[in-house]
Each structure stands twice: as C-alpha cells, then as structure tokens.
C-alpha atoms as a PDB file:
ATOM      1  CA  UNK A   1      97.101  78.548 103.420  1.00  0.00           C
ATOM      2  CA  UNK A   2      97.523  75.239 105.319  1.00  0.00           C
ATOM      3  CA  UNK A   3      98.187  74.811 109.329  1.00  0.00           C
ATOM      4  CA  UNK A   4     101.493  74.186 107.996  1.00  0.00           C
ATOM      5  CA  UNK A   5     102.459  77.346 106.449  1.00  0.00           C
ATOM      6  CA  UNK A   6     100.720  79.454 108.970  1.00  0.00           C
ATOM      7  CA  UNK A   7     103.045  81.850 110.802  1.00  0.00           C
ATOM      8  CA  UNK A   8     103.213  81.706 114.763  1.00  0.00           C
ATOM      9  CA  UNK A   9     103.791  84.357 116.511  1.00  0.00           C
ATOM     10  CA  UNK A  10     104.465  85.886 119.700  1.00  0.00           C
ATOM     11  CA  UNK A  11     100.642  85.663 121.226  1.00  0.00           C
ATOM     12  CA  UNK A  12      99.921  82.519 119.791  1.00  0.00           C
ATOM     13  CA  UNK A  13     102.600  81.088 121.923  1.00  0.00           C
ATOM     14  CA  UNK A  14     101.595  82.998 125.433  1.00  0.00           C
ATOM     15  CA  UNK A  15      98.132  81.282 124.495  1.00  0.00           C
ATOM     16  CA  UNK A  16     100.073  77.712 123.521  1.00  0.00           C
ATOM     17  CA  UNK A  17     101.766  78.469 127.461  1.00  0.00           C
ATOM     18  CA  UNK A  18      98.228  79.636 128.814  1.00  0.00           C
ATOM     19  CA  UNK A  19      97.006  76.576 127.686  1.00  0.00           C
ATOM     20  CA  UNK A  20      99.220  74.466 129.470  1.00  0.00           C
ATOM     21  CA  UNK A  21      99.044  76.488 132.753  1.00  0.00           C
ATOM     22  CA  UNK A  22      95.881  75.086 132.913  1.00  0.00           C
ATOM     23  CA  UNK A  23      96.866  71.861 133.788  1.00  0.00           C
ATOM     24  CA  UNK A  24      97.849  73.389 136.833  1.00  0.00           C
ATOM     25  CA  UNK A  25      95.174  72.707 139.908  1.00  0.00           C
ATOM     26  CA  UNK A  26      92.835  75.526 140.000  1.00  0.00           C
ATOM     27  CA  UNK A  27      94.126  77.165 143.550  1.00  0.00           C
ATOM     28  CA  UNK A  28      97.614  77.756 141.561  1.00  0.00           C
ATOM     29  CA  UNK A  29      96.993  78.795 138.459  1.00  0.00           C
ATOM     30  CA  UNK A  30      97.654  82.178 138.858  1.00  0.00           C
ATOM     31  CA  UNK A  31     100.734  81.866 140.277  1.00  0.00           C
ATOM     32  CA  UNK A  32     101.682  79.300 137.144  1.00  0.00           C
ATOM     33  CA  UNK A  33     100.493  82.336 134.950  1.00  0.00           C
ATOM     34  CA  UNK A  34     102.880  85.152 136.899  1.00  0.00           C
ATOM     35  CA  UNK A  35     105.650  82.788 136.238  1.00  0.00           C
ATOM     36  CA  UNK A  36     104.715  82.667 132.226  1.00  0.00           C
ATOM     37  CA  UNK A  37     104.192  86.391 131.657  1.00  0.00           C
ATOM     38  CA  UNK A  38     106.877  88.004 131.807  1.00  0.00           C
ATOM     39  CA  UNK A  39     108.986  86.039 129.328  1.00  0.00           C
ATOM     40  CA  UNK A  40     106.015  87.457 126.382  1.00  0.00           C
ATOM     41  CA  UNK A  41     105.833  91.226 128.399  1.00  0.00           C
ATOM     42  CA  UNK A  42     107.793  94.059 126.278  1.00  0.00           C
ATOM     43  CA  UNK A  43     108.185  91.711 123.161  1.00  0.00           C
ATOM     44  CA  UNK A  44     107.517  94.834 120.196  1.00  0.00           C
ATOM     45  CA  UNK A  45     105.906  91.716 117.964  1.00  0.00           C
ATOM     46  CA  UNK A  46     103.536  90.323 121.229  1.00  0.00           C
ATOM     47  CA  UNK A  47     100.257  92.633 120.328  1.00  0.00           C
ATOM     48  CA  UNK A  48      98.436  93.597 117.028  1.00  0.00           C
ATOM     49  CA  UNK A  49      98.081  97.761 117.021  1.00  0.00           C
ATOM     50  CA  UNK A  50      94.808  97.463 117.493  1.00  0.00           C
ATOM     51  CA  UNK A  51      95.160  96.276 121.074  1.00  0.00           C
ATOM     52  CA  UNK A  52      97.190  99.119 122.011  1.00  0.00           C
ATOM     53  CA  UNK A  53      94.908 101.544 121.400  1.00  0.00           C
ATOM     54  CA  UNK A  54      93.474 103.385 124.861  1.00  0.00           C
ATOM     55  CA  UNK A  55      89.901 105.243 125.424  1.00  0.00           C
ATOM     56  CA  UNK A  56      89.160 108.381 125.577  1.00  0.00           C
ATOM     57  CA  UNK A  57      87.556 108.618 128.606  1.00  0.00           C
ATOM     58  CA  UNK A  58      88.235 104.940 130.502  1.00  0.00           C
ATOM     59  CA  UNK A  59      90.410 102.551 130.319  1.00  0.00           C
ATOM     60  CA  UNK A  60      90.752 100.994 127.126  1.00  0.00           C
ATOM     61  CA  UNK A  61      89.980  96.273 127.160  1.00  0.00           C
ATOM     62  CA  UNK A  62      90.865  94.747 124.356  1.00  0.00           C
ATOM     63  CA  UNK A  63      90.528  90.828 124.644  1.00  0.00           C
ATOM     64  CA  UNK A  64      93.265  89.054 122.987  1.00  0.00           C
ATOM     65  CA  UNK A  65      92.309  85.844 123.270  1.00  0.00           C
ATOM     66  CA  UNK A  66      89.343  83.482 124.986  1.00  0.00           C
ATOM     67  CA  UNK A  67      89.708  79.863 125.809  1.00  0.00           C
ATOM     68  CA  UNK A  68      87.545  77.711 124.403  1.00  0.00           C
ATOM     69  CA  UNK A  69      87.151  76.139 127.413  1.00  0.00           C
ATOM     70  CA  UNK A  70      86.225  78.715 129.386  1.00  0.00           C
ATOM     71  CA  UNK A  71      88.780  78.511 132.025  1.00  0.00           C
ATOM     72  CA  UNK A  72      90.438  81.828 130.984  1.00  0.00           C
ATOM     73  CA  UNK A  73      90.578  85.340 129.421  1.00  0.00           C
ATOM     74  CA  UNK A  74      93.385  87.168 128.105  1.00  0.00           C
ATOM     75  CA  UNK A  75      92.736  91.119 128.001  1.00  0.00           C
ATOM     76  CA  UNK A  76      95.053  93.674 126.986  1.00  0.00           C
ATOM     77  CA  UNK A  77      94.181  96.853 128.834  1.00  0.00           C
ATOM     78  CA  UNK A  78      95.468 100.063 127.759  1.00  0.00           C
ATOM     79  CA  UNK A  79      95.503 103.446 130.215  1.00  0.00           C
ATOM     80  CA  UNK A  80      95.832 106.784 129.378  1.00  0.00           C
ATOM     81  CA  UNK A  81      97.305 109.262 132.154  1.00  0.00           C
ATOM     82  CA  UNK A  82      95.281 109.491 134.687  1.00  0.00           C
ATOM     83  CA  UNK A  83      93.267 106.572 134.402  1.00  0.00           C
ATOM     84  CA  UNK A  84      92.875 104.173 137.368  1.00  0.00           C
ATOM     85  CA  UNK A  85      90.552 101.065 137.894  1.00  0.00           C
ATOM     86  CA  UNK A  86      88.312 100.891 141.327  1.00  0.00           C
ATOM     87  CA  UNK A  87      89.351  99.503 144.576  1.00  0.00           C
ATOM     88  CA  UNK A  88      88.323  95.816 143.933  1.00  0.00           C
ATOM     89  CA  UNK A  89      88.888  92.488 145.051  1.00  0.00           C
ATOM     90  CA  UNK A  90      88.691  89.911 142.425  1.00  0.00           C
ATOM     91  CA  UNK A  91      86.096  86.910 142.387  1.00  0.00           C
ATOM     92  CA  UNK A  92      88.739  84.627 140.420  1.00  0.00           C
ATOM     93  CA  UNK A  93      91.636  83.926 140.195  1.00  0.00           C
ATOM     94  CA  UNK A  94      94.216  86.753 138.080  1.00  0.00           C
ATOM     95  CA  UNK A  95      97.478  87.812 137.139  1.00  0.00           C
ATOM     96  CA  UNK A  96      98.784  91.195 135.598  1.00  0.00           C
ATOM     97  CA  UNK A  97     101.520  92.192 134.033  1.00  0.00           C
ATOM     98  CA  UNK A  98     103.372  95.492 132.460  1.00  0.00           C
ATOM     99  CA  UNK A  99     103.749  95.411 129.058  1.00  0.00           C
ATOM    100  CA  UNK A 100     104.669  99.098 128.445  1.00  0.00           C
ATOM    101  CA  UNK A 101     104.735 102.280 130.208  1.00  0.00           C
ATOM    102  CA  UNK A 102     104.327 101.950 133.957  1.00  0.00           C
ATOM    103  CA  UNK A 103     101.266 101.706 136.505  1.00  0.00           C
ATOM    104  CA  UNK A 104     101.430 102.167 140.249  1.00  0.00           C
ATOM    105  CA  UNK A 105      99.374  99.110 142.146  1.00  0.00           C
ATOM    106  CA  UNK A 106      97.892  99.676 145.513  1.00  0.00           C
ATOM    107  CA  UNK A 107      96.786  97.054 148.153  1.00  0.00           C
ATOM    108  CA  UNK A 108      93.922  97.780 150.396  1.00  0.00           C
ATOM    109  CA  UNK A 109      92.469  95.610 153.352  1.00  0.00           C
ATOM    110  CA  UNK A 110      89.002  95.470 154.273  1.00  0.00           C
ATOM    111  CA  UNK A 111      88.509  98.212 158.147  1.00  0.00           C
ATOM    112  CA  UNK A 112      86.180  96.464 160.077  1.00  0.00           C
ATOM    113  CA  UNK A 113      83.135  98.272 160.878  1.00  0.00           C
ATOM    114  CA  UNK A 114      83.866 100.496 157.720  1.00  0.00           C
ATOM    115  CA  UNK A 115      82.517 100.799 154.286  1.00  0.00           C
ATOM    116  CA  UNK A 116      85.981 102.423 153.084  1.00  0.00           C
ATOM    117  CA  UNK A 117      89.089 100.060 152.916  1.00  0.00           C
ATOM    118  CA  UNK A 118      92.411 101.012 153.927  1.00  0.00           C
ATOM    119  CA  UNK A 119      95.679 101.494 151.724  1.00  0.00           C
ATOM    120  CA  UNK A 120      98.161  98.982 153.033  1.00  0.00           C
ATOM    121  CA  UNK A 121     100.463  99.231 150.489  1.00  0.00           C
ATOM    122  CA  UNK A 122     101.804 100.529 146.717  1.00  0.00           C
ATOM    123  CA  UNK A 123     104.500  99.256 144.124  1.00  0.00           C
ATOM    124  CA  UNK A 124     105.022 101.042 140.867  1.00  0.00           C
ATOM    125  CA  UNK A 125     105.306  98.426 138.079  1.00  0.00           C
ATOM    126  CA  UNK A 126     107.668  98.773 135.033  1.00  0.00           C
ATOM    127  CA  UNK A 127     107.338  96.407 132.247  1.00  0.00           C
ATOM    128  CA  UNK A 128     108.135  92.722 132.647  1.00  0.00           C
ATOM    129  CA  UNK A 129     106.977  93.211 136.286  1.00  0.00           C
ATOM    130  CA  UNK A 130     103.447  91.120 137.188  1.00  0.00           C
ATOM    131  CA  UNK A 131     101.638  90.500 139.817  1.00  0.00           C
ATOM    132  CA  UNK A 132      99.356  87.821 140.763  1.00  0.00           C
ATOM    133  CA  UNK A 133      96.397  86.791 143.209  1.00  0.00           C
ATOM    134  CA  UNK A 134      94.146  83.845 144.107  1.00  0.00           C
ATOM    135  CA  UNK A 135      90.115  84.958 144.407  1.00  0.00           C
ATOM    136  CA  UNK A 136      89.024  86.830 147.051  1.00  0.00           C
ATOM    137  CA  UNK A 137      88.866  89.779 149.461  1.00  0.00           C
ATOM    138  CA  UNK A 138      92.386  88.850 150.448  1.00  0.00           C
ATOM    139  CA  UNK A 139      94.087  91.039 147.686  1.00  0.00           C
ATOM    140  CA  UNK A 140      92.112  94.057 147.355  1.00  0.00           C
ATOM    141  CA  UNK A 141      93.936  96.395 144.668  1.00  0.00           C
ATOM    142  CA  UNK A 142      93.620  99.530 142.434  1.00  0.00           C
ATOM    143  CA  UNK A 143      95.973  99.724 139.407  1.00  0.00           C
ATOM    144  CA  UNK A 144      96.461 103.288 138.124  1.00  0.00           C
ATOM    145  CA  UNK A 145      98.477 105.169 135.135  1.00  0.00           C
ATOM    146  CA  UNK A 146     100.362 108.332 136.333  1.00  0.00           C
ATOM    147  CA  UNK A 147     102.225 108.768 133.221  1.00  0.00           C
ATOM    148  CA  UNK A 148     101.812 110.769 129.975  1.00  0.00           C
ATOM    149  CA  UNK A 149     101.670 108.400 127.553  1.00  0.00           C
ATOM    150  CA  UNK A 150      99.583 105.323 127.415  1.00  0.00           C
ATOM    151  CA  UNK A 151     100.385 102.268 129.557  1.00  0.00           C
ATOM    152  CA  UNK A 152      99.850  98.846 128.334  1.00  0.00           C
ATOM    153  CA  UNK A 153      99.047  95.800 130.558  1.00  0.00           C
ATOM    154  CA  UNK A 154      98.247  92.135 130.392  1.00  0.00           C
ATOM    155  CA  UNK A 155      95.734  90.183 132.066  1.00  0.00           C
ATOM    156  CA  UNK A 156      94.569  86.623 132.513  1.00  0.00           C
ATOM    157  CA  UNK A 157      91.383  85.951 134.304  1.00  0.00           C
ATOM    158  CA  UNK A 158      90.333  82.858 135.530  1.00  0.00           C
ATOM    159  CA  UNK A 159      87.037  83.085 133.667  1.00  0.00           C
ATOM    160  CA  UNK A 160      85.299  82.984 130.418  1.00  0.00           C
ATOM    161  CA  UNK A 161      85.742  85.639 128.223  1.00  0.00           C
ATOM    162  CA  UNK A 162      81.796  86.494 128.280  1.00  0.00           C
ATOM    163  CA  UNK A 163      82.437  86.577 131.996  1.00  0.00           C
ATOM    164  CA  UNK A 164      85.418  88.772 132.813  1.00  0.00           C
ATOM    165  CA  UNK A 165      83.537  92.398 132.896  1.00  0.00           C
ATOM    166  CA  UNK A 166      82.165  90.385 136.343  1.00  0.00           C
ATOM    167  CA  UNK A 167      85.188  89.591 137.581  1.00  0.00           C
ATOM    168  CA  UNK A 168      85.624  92.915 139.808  1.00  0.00           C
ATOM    169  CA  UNK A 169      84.267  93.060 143.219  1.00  0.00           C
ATOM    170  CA  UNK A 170      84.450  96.887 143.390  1.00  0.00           C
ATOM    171  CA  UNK A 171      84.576  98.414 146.783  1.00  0.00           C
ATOM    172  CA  UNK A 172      85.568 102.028 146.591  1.00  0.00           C
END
C-alpha cells in the first residue's frame, strides 16, 4: 500500500494539528493545544481499543503518539472508579482533555511554611472539556475518576515521549 492509498484517520489528524501547534513559541503552546483538543475529544473513531483499556490497580497510559522531535507526547490515560493521580505540579508545559466519562480536577496552591498544599479549587470535567497549564508550581492539580465506568482522557506533554513519566512534580 502506497502513502497514497493509506487511510487517515481521526488521530493522525490531532497529530497533523499537534504538529503545527508547535510552531507556536514555547510559553504558548499549551494554550494552542487546549484550543485544538476539543474538536478530536468524543470522536467514537479518535482511539484504537487498545488505548481505552484501564488498569487494574492504577491508572491505565497508553501513548498514542511521540514526536519525532521530541517536543511532545500524546498519552491516552484511562481511569477506573476511584482512581486519582497525585497532587502535582507539572515541570512542562500540558494540556488535558475529556474524552469520555467524566473526572473531577482540583487546584491546590503551595501553604507557606507547610509540606501539605491547600485545595483552592475543583471543576468536574465532561467530555470535550480541557484544561491547560504552562510549567510550574503555579497550577498544582489532582485529576480523579468518581464514576463507575472507566474515564478516558487526553494528554499532550511538552516533552519527549521517553520523558513524560518525569513530567510530575508530585507533592501530596
């Protein structure tokens, strides 16, 4: 089969309008990306079954795709109910979004003279919804699944793929 005959689909062109983001100065890309999501979030033909699949006893990260260029990774990650990530700030630059089910986000900020940070805020997210944040202890988050059934998000860090288990700066 030639380059020609090849079928696109619905991933290849969130990574065709990854790509491009890219051109975007480094100090905006993430914002570029929140803006991109959410036309690709929901679509039933965006992920391969395989990428939907959630652990047993963590969160389930699949990568979907890794730039060559190692300015980005796309992960899906899939969350069974009751699974949450740490409290963590985020050394790079990211965006999230819902691609099924829902997940509550909470924003912390950093106590002074305390090891523990403090919740300053929570949205739950339905699909389509994404959020977004430059590197940084400025957005400290935890995203967690309340729900049954599994919960399916997308995320692009602003890092190699080899790189994005490193991403987290965990702090509770």
């Amino acid at each position: 089969m030639d380059a020609r005959t090849m079928v696109r689909t619905a991933l290849d062109d969130l990574v065709a309008g990854l790509d491009r983001t890219m051109a975007a100065p480094l100090e905006a890309r993430h914002a570029y990306v929140s803006d991109l999501l959410p036309h690709f979030l929901g679509r039933a033909d965006l992920l391969p079954e395989d990428a939907c699949r959630p652990g047993e006893d963590r969160y389930a990260r699949h990568l979907l795709h890794a730039d060559p260029a190692g300015r980005y990774a796309l992960l899906a990650i899939v969350w069974s109910g009751g699974q949450a990530s740490p409290i963590h700030a985020h050394r790079v630059w990211c965006a999230f979004g819902v691609h099924a089910g829902a997940v509550e986000e909470r924003w912390y900020a950093a106590a002074p003279g305390s090891q523990a940070p403090v919740e300053t805020g929570r949205r739950l997210r339905r699909p389509g919804e994404v959020s977004a944040a430059g590197p940084g202890m400025a957005s400290i988050h935890r995203v967690a699944h309340a729900g049954t059934g599994p919960a399916v998000t997308l995320h692009v860090y602003g890092a190699a793929a080899g790189a994005t288990c490193d991403v987290n700066h965990v702090l509770g």
